[in-house]
PDB file of N, CA and C in Angstrom:
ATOM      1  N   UNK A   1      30.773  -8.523  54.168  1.00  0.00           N
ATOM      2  CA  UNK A   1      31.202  -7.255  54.711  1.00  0.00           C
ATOM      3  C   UNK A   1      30.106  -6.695  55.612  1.00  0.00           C
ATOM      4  N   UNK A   2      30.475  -5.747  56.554  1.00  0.00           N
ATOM      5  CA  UNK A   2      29.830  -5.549  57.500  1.00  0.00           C
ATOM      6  C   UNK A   2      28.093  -4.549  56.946  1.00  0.00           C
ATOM      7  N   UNK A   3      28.680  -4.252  55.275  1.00  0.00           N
ATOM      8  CA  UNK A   3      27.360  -3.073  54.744  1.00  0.00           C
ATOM      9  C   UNK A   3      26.852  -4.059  53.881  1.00  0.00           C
ATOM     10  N   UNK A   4      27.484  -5.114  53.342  1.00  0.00           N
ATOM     11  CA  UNK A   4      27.010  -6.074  52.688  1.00  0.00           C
ATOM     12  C   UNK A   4      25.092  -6.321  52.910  1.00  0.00           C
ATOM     13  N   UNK A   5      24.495  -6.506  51.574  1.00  0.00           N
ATOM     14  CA  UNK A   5      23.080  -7.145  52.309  1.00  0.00           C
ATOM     15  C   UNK A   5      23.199  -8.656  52.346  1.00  0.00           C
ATOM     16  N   UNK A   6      23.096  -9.530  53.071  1.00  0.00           N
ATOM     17  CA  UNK A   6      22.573 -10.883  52.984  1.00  0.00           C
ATOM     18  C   UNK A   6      22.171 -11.425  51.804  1.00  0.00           C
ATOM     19  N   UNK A   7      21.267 -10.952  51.484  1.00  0.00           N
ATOM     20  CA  UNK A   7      20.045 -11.587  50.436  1.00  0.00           C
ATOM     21  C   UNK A   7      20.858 -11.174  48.927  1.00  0.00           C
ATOM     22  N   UNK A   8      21.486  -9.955  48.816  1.00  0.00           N
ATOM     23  CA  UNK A   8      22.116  -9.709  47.452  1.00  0.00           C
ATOM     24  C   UNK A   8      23.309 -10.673  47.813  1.00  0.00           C
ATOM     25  N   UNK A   9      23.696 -11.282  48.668  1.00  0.00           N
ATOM     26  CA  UNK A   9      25.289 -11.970  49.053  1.00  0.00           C
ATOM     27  C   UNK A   9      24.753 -13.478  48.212  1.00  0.00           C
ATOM     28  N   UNK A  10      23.853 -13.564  49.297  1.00  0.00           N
ATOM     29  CA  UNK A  10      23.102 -15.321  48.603  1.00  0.00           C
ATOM     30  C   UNK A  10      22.690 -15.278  46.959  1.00  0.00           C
ATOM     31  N   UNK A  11      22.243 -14.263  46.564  1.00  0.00           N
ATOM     32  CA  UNK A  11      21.824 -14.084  45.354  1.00  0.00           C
ATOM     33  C   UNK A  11      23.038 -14.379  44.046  1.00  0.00           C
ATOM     34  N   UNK A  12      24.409 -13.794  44.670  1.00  0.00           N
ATOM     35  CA  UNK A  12      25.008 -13.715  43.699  1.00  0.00           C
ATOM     36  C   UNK A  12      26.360 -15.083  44.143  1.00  0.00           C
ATOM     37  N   UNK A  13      25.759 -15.583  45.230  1.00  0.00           N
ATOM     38  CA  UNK A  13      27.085 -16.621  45.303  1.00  0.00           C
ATOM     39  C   UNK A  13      25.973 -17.148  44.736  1.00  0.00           C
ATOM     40  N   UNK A  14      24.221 -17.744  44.167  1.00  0.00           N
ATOM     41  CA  UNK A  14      23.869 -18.742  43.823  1.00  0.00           C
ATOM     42  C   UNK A  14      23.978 -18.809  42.294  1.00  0.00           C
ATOM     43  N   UNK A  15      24.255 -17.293  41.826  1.00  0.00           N
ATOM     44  CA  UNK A  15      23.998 -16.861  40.452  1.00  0.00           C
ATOM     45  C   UNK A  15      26.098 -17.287  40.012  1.00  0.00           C
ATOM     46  N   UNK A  16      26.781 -17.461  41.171  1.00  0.00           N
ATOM     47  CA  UNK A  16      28.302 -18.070  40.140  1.00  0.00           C
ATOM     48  C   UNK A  16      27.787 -19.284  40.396  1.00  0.00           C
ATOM     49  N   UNK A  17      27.546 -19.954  41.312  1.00  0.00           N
ATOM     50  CA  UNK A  17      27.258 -21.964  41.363  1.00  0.00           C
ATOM     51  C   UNK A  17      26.655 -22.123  39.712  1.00  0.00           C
ATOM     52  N   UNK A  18      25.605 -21.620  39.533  1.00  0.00           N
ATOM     53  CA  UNK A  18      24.963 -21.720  38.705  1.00  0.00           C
ATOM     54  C   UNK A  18      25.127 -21.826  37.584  1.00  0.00           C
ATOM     55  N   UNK A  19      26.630 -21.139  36.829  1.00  0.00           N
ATOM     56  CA  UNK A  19      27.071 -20.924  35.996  1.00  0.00           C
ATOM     57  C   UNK A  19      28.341 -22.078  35.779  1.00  0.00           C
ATOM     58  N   UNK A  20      28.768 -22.785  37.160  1.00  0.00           N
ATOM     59  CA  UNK A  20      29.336 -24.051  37.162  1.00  0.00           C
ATOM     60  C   UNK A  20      28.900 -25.235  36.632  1.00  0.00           C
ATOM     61  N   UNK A  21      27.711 -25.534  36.326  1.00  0.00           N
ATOM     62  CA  UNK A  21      27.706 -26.486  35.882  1.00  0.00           C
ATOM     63  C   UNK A  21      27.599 -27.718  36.648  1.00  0.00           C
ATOM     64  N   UNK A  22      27.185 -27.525  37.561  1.00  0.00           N
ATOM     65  CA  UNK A  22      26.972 -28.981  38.194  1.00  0.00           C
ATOM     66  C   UNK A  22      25.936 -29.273  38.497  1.00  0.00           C
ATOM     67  N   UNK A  23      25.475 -30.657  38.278  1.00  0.00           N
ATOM     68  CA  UNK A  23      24.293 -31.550  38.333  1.00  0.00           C
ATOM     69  C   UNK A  23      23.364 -30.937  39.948  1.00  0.00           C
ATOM     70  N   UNK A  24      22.228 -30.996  39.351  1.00  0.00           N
ATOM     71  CA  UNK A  24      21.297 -30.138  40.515  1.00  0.00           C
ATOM     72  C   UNK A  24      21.183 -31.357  41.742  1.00  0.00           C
ATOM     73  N   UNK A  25      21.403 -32.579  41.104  1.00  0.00           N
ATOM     74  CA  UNK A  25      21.296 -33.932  42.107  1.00  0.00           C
ATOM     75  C   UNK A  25      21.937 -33.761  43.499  1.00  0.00           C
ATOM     76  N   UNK A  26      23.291 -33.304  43.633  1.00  0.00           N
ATOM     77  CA  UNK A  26      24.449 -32.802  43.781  1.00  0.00           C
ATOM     78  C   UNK A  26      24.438 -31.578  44.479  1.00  0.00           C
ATOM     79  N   UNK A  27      23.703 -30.268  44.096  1.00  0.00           N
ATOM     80  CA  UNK A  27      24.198 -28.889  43.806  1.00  0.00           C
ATOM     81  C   UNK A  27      23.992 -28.652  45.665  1.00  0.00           C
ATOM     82  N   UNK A  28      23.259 -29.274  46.675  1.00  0.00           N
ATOM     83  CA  UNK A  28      23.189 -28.812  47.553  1.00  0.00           C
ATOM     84  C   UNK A  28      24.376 -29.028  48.795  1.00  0.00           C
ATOM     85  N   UNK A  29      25.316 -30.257  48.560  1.00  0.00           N
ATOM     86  CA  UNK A  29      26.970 -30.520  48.583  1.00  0.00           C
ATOM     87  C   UNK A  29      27.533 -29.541  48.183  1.00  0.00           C
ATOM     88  N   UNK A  30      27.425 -29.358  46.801  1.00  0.00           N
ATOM     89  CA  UNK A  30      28.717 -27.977  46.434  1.00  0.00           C
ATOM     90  C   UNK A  30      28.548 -26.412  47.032  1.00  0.00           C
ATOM     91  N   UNK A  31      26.947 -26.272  47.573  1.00  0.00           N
ATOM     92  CA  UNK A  31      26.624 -25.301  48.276  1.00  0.00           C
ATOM     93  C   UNK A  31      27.524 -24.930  49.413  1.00  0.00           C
ATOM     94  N   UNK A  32      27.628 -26.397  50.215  1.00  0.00           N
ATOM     95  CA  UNK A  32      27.847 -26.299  51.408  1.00  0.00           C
ATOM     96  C   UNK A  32      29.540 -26.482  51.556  1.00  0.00           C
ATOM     97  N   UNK A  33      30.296 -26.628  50.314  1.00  0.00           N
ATOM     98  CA  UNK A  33      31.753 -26.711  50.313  1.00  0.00           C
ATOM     99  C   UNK A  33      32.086 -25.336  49.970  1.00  0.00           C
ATOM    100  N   UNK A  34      31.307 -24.888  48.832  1.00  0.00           N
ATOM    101  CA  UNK A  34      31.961 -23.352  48.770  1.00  0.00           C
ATOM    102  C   UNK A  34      31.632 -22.333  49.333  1.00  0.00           C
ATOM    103  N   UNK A  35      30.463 -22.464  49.870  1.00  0.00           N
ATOM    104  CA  UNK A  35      30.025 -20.953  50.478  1.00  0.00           C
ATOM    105  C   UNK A  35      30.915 -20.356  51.651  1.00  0.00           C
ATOM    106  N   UNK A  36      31.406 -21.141  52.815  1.00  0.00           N
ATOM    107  CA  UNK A  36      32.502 -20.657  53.093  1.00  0.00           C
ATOM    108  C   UNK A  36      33.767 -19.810  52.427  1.00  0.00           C
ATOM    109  N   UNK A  37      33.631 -20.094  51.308  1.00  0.00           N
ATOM    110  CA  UNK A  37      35.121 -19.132  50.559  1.00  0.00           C
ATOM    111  C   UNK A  37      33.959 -18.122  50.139  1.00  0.00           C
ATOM    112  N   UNK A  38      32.823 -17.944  50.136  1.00  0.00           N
ATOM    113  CA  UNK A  38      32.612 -16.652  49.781  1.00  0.00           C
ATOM    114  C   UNK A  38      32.161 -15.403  50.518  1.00  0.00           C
ATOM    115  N   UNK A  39      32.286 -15.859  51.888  1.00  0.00           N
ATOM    116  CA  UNK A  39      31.895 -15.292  53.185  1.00  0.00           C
ATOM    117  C   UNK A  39      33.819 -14.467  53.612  1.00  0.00           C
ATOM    118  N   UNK A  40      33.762 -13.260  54.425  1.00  0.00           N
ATOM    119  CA  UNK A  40      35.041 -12.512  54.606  1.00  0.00           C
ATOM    120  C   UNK A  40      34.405 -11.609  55.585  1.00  0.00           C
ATOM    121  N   UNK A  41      35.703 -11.003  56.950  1.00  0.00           N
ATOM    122  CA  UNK A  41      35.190 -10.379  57.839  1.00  0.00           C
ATOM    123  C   UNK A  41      34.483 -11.053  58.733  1.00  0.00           C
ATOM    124  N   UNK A  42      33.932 -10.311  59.072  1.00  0.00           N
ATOM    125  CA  UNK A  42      33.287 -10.539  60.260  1.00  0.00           C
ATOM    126  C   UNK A  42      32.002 -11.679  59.994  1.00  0.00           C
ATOM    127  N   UNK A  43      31.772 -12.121  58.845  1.00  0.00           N
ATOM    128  CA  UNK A  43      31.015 -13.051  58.530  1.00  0.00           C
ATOM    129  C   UNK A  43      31.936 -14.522  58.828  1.00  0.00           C
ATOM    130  N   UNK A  44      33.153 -14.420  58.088  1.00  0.00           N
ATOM    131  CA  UNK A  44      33.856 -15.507  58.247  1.00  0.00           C
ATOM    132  C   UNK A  44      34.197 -16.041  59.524  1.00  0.00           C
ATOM    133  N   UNK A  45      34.849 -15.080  60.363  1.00  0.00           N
ATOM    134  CA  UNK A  45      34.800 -15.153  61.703  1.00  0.00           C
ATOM    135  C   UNK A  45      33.379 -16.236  62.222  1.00  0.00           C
ATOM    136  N   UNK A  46      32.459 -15.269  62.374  1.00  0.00           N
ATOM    137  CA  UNK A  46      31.138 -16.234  62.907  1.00  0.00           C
ATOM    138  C   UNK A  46      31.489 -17.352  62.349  1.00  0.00           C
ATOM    139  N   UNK A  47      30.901 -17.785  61.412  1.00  0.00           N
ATOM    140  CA  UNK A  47      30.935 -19.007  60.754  1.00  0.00           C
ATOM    141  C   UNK A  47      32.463 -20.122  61.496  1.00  0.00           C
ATOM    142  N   UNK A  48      33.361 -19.661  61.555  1.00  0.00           N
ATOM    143  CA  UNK A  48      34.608 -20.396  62.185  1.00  0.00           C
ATOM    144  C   UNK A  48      34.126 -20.718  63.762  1.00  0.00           C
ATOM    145  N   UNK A  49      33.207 -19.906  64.307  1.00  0.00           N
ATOM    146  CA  UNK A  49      33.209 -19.848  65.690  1.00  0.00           C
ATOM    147  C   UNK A  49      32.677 -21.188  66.194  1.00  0.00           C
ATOM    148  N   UNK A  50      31.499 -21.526  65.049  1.00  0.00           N
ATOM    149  CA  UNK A  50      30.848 -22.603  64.976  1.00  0.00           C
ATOM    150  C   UNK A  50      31.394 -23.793  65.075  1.00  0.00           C
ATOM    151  N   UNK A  51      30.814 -24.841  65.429  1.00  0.00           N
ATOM    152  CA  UNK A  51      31.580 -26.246  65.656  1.00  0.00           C
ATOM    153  C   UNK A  51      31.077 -26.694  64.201  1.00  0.00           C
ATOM    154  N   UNK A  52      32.066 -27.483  63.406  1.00  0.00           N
ATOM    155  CA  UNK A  52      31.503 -28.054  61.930  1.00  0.00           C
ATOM    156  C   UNK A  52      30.374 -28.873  62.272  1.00  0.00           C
TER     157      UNK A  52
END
């Protein structure tokens, strides 16, 4: 969200991964599959603008 802070955003999408359960071998893949669903607004936007 546009009042959102960054750093509390990263903090708490790392604090649900975390609670998933998945192998740390791994954990930097599942980073990069879900963090998109936890981004909305005008964040999501950017991120789409991008070439994968």
């Amino acid at each position: 969200m546009d009042h959102e802070d960054p750093y509390t955003h990263l903090s708490t999408f790392y604090e649900l991964e975390g609670v998933m359960g998945f192998q740390s071998s791994g954990i930097e893949v599942v980073y990069m599959c879900f963090f998109p669903f936890s981004l909305a607004g005008k964040a999501k936007e950017w991120l789409k603008s991008h070439p994968n």
